[in-house]
N, C-alpha and C. Protein backbone atom coordinates (compact mmCIF):
# COMPACT_ATOMS: atom_id res chain seq x y z
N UNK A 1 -4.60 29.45 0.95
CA UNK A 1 -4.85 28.12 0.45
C UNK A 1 -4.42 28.00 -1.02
N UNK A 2 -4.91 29.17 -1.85
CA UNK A 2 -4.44 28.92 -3.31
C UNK A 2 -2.92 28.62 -3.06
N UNK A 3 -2.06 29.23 -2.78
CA UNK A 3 -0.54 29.67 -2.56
C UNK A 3 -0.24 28.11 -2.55
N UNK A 4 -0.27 27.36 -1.49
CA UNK A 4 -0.09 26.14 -0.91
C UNK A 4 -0.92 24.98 -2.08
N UNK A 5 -1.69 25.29 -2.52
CA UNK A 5 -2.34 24.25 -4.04
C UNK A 5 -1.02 24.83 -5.37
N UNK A 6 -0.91 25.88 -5.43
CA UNK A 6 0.16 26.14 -6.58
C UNK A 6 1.51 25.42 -6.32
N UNK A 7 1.96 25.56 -4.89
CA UNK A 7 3.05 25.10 -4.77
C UNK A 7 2.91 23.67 -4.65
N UNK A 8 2.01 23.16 -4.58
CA UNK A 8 1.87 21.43 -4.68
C UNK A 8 2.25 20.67 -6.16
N UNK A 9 1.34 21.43 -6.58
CA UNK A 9 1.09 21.35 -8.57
C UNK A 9 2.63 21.67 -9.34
N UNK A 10 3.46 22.76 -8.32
CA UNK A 10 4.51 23.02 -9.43
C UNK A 10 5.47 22.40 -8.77
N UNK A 11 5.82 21.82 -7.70
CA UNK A 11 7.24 20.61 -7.18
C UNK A 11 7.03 19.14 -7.64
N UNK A 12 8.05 18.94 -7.60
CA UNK A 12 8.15 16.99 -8.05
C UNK A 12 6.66 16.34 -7.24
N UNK A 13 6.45 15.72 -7.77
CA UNK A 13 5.41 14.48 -6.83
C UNK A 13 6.24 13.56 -6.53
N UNK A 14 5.94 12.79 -5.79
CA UNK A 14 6.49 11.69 -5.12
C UNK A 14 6.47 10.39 -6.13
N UNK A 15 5.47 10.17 -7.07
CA UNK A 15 4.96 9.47 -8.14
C UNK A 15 5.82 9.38 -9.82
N UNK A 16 6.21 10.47 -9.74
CA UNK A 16 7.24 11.15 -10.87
C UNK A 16 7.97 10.52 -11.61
N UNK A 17 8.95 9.78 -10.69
CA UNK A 17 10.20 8.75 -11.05
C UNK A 17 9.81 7.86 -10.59
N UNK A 18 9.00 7.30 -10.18
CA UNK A 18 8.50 5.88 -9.29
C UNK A 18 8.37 4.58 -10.24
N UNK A 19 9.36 3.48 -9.82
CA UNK A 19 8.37 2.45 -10.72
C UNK A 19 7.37 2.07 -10.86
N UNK A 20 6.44 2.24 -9.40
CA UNK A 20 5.47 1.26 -9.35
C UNK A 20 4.47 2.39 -9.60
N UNK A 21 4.45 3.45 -10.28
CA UNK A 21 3.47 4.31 -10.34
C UNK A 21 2.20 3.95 -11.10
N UNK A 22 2.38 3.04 -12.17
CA UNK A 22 1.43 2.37 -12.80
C UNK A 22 0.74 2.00 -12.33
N UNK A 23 1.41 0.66 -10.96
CA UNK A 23 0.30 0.03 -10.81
C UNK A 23 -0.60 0.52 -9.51
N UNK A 24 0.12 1.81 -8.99
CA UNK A 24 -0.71 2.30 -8.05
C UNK A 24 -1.50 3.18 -8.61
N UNK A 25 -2.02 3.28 -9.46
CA UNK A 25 -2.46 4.38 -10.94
C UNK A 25 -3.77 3.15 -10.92
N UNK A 26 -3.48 1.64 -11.74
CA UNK A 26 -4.25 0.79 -11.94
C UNK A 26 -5.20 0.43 -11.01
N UNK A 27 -4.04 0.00 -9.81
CA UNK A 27 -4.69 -0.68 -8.95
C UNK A 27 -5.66 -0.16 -7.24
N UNK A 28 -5.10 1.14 -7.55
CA UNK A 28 -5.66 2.08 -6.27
C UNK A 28 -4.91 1.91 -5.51
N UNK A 29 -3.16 1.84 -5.18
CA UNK A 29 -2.45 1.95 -3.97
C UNK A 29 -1.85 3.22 -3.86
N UNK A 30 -1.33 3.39 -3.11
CA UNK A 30 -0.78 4.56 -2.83
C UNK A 30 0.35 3.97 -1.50
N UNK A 31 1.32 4.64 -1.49
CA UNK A 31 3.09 4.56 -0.04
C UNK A 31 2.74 5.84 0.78
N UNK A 32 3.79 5.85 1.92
CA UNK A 32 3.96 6.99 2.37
C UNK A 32 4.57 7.88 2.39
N UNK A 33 4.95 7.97 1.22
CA UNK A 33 6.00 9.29 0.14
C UNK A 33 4.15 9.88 -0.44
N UNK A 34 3.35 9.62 -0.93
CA UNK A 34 2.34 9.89 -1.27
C UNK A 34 1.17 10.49 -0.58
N UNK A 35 1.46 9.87 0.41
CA UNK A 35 0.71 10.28 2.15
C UNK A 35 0.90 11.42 2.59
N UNK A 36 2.21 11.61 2.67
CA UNK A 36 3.39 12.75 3.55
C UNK A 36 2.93 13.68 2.06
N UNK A 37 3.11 13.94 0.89
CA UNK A 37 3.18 14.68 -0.02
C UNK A 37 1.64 15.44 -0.14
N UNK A 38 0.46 14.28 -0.02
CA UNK A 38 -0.87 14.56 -0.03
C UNK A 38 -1.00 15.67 1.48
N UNK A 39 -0.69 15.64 2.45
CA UNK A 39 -0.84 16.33 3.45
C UNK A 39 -0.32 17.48 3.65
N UNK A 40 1.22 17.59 3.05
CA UNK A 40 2.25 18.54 3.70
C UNK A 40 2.43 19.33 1.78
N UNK A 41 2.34 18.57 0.90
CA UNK A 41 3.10 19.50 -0.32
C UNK A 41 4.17 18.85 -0.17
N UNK A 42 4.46 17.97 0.22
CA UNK A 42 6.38 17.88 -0.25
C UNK A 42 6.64 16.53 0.21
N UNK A 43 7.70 16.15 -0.38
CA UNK A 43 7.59 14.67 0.34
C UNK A 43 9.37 14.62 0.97
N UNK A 44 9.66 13.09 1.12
CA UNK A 44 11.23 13.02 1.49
C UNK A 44 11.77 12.07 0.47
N UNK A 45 12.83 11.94 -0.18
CA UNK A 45 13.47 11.01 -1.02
C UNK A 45 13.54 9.88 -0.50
N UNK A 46 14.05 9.44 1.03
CA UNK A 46 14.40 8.26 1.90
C UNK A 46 13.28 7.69 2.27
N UNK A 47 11.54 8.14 1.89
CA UNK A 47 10.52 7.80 2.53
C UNK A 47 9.98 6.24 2.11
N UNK A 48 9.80 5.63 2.77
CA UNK A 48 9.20 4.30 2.28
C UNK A 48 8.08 4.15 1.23
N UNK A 49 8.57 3.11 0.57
CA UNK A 49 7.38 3.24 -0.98
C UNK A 49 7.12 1.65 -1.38
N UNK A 50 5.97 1.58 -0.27
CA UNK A 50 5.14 0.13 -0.44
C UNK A 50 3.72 0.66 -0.44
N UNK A 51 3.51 0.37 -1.11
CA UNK A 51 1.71 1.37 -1.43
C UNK A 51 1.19 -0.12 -1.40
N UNK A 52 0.26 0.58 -0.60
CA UNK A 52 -1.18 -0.28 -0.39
C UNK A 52 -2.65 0.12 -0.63
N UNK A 53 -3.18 -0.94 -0.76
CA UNK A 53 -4.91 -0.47 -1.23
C UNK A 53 -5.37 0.07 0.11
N UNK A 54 -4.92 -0.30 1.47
CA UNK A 54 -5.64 0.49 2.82
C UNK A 54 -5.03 2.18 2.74
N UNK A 55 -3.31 1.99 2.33
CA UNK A 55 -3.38 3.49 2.38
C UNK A 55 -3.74 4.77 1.56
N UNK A 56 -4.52 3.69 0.42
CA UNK A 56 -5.22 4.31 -0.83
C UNK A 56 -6.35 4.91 -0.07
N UNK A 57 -6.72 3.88 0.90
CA UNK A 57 -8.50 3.86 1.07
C UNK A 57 -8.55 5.53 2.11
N UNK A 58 -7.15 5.23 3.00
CA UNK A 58 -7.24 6.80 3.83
C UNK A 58 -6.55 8.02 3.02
N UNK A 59 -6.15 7.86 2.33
CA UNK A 59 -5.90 9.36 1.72
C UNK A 59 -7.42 9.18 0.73
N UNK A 60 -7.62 8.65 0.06
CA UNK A 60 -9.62 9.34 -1.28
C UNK A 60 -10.41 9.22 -0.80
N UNK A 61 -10.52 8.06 0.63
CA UNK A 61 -11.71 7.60 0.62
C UNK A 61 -12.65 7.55 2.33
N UNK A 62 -11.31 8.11 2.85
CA UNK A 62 -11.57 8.36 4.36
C UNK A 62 -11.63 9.86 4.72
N UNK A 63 -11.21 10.68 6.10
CA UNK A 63 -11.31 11.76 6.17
C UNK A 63 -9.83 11.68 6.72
N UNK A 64 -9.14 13.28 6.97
CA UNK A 64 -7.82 13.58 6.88
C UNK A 64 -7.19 12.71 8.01
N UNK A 65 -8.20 12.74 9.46
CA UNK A 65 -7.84 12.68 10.41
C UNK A 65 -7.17 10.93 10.59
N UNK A 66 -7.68 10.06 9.84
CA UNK A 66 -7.50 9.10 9.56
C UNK A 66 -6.39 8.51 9.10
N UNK A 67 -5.86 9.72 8.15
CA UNK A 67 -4.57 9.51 7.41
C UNK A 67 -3.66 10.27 8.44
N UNK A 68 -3.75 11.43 9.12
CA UNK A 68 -2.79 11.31 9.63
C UNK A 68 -2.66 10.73 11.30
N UNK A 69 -3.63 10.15 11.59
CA UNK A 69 -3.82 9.04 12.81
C UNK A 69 -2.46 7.63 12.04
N UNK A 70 -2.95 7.73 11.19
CA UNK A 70 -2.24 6.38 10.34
C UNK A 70 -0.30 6.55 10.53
N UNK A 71 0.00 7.78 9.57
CA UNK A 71 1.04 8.51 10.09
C UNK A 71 1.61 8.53 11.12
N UNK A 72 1.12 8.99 12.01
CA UNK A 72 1.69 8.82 13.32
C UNK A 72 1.77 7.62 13.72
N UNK A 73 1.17 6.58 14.08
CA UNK A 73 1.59 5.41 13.86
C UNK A 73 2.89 4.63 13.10
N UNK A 74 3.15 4.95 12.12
CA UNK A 74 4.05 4.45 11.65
C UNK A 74 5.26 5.30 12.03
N UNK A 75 5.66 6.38 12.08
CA UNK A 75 6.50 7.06 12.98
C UNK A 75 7.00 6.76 14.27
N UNK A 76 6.20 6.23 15.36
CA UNK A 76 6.12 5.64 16.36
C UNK A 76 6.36 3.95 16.22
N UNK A 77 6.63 4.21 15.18
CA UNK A 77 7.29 2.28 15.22
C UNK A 77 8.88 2.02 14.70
């Protein structure tokens, strides 16, 4: 587990270069470049980046299974 927390902390975040990082900072949203990164450590460059306050609410404020129930869903569409 440490191994996999170090390697999170020392690669790019998904948040990094982002414009809208502010206001998902301000406002409590979060995309699914943020989602995929929160789960796995890593994200994809091509990943969609519309952050919302619901997908805020399942990655801090729900349990995992939720977020990646959510995930799959959107994959499947």
């Amino acid at each position: 587990m440490q191994t996999y927390i170090s390697s999170v902390f020392e690669g790019e975040a998904p948040c990094d270069h982002c414009s809208q990082k502010t206001d998902c900072q301000e406002y409590e949203l979060a995309c699914r470049a943020f989602s995929y990164y929160v789960l796995h450590g890593r994200f994809h460059d091509h990943t969609v980046r519309m952050p919302t306050h619901n997908l805020f609410n399942k990655i801090f404020k729900e349990d995992d299974k939720a977020l990646k129930n959510y995930l799959k869903s959107k994959e499947a569409e």
